[in-house]
Protein backbone atom coordinates (compact mmCIF):
# COMPACT_ATOMS: atom_id res chain seq x y z
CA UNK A 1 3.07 -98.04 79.13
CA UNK A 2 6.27 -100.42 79.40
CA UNK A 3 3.70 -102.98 80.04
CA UNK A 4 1.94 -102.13 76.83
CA UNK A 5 4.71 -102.37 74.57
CA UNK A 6 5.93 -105.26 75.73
CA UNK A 7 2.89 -107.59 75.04
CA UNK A 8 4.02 -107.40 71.06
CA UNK A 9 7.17 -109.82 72.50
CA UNK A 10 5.42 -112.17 74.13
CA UNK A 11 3.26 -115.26 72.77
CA UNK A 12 -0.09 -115.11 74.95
CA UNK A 13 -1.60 -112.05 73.97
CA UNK A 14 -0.64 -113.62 69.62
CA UNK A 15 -2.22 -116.36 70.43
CA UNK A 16 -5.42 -114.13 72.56
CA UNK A 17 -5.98 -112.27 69.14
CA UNK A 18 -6.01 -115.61 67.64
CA UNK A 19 -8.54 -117.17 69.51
CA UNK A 20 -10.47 -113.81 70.09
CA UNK A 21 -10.67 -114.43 65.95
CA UNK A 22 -11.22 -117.89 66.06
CA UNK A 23 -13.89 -117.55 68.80
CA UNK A 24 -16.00 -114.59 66.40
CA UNK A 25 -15.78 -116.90 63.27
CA UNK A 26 -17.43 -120.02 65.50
CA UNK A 27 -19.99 -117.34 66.38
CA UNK A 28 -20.60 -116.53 62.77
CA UNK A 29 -21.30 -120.43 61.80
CA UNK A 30 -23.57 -120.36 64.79
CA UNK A 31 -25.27 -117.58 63.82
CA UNK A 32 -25.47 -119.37 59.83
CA UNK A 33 -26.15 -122.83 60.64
CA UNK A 34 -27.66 -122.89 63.91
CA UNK A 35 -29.92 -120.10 63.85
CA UNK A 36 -30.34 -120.16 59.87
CA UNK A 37 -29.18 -116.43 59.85
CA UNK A 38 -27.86 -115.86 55.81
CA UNK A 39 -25.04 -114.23 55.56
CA UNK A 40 -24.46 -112.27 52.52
CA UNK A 41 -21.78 -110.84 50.46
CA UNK A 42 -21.13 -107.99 53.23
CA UNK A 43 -21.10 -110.28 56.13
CA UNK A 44 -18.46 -112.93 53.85
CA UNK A 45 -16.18 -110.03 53.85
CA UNK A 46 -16.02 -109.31 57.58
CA UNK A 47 -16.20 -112.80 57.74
CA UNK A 48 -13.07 -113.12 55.93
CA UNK A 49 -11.36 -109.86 57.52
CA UNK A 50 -11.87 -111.91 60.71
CA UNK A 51 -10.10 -114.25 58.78
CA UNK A 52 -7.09 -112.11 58.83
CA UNK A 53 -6.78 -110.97 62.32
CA UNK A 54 -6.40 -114.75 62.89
CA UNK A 55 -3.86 -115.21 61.13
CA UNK A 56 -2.44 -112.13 61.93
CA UNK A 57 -2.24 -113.66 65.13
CA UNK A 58 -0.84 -116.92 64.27
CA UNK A 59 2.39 -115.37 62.51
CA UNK A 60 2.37 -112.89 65.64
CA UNK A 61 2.68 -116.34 67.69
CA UNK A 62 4.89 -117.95 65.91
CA UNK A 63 8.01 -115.88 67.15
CA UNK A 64 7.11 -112.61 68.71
CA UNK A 65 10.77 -111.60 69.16
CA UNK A 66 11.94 -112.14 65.20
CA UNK A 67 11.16 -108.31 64.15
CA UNK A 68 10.22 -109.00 60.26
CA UNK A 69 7.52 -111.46 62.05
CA UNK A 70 6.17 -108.93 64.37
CA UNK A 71 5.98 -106.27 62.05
CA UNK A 72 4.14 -108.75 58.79
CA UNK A 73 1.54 -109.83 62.10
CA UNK A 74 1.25 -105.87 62.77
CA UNK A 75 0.95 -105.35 59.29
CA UNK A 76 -1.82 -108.22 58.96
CA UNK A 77 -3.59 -107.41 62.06
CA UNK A 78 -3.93 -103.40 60.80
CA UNK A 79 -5.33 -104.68 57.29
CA UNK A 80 -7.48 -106.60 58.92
CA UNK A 81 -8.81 -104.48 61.43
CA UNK A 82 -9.20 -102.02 59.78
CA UNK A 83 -10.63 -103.31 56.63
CA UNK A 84 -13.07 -105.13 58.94
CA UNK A 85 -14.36 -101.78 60.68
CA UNK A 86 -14.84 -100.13 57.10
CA UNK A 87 -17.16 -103.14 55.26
CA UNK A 88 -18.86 -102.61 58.73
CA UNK A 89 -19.48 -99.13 58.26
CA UNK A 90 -20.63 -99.39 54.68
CA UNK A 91 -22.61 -102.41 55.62
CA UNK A 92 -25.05 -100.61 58.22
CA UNK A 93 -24.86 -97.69 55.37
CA UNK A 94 -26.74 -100.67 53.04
CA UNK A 95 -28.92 -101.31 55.66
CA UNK A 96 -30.15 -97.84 56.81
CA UNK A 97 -30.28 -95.83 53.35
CA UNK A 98 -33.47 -94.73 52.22
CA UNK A 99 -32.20 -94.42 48.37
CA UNK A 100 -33.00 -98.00 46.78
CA UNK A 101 -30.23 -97.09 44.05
CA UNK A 102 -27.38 -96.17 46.58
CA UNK A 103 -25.88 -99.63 47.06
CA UNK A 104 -25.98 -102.89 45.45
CA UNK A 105 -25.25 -105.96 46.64
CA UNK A 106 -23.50 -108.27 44.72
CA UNK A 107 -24.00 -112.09 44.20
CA UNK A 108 -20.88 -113.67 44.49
CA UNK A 109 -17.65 -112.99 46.76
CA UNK A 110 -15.06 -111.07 44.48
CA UNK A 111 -11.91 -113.03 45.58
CA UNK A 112 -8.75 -113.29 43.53
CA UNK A 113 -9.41 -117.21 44.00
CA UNK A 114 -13.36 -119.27 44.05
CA UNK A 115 -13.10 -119.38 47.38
CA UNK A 116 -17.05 -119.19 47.68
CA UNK A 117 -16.99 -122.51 45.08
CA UNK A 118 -14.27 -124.56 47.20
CA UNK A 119 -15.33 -123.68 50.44
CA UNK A 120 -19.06 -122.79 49.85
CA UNK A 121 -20.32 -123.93 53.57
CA UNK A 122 -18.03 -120.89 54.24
CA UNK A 123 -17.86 -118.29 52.02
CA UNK A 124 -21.15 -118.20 50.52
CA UNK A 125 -23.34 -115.69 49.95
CA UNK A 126 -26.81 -116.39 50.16
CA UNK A 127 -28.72 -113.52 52.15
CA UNK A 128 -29.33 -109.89 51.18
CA UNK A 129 -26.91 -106.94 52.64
CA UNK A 130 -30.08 -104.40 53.32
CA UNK A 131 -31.78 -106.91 55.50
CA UNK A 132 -31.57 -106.79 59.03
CA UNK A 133 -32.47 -110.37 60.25
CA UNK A 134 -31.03 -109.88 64.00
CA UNK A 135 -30.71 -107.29 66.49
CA UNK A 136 -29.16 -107.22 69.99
CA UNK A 137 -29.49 -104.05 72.31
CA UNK A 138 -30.99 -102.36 69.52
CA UNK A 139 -27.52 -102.57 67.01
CA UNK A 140 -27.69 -104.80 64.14
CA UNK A 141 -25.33 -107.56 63.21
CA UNK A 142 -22.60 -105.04 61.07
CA UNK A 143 -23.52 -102.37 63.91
CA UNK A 144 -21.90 -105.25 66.16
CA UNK A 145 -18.95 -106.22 64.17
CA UNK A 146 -18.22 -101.98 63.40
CA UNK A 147 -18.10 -101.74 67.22
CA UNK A 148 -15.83 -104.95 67.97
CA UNK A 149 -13.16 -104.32 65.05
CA UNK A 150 -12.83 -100.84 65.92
CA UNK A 151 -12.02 -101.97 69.69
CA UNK A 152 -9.49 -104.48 67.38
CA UNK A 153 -8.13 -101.25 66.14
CA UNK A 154 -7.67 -99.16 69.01
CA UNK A 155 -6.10 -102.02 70.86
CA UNK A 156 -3.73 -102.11 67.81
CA UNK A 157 -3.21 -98.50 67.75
CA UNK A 158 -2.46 -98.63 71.61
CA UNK A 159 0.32 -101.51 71.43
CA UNK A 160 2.04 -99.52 68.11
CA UNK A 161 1.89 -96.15 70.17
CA UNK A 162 3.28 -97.67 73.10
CA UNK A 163 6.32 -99.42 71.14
CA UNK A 164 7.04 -96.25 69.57
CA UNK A 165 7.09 -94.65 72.14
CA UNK A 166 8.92 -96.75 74.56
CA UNK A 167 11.45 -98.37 72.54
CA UNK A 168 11.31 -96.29 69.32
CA UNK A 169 10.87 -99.81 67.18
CA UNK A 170 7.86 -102.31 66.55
């Protein structure tokens, strides 16, 4: 458990969730431009809730001993994760209701900023949230992403236990 706690000082396992992030969001331009996969407003959202565990994990990196640093990355990495695993959820809710009227899908991002006009090749929506245009093991694309930021999560929930535990601080 000492272990455990510990990791939240050290730089490798910052810049791990980093490139963990990093590494997803390559695999989502693959999946757009490569394999001409659409993503649509559902799948910009986890996109961008990726978004944020990487830079969770970029202020986690930049000095994991500074406290107010460690707990804003904390802080980023739980919004993140956690907003990730719900647009998941409600994602493969689109995509398996029966009840035409039960969801919409909108057309355009709703970002506080155009993000979807000044980064389009990015943040553009162009596919329909109750399709299901790839499968792997018999789990759709959200089905994926539900499982992999709720492992985000518990390994989040796992280094705050620890810390409180162990040394009563973040």
């Amino acid at each position: 458990m000492n272990w455990l706690a510990n990791l939240a000082h050290k730089r490798t396992p910052w810049v791990l969730l980093a490139l963990t992030a990093f590494t997803f969001e390559v695999i989502a331009l693959f999946f757009q431009y490569q394999m001409g996969l659409e993503p649509c407003i559902m799948c910009i959202y986890q996109r961008t809730a990726m978004l944020g565990l990487l830079i969770a994990g970029i202020i986690g990196a930049i000095n994991p001993s500074n406290i107010l640093i460690r707990i804003t990355a904390f802080a980023s990495w739980a919004v993140a994760s956690i907003w990730g695993f719900l647009l998941a959820r409600e994602h493969i809710d689109m995509q398996t209701t029966t009840d035409p009227f039960a969801f919409s899908c909108e057309f355009e991002p709703n970002f506080p900023v155009p993000l979807h006009e000044w980064i389009p090749q990015f943040f553009a929506a162009t596919g329909d949230c109750g399709n299901i245009d790839w499968q792997f093991l018999g789990l759709s694309m959200p089905a994926w992403m539900e499982i992999i930021f709720g492992l985000i999560s518990l390994v989040l929930i796992a280094v705050v236990f620890s810390r409180l535990m162990i040394k009563k601080s973040l």
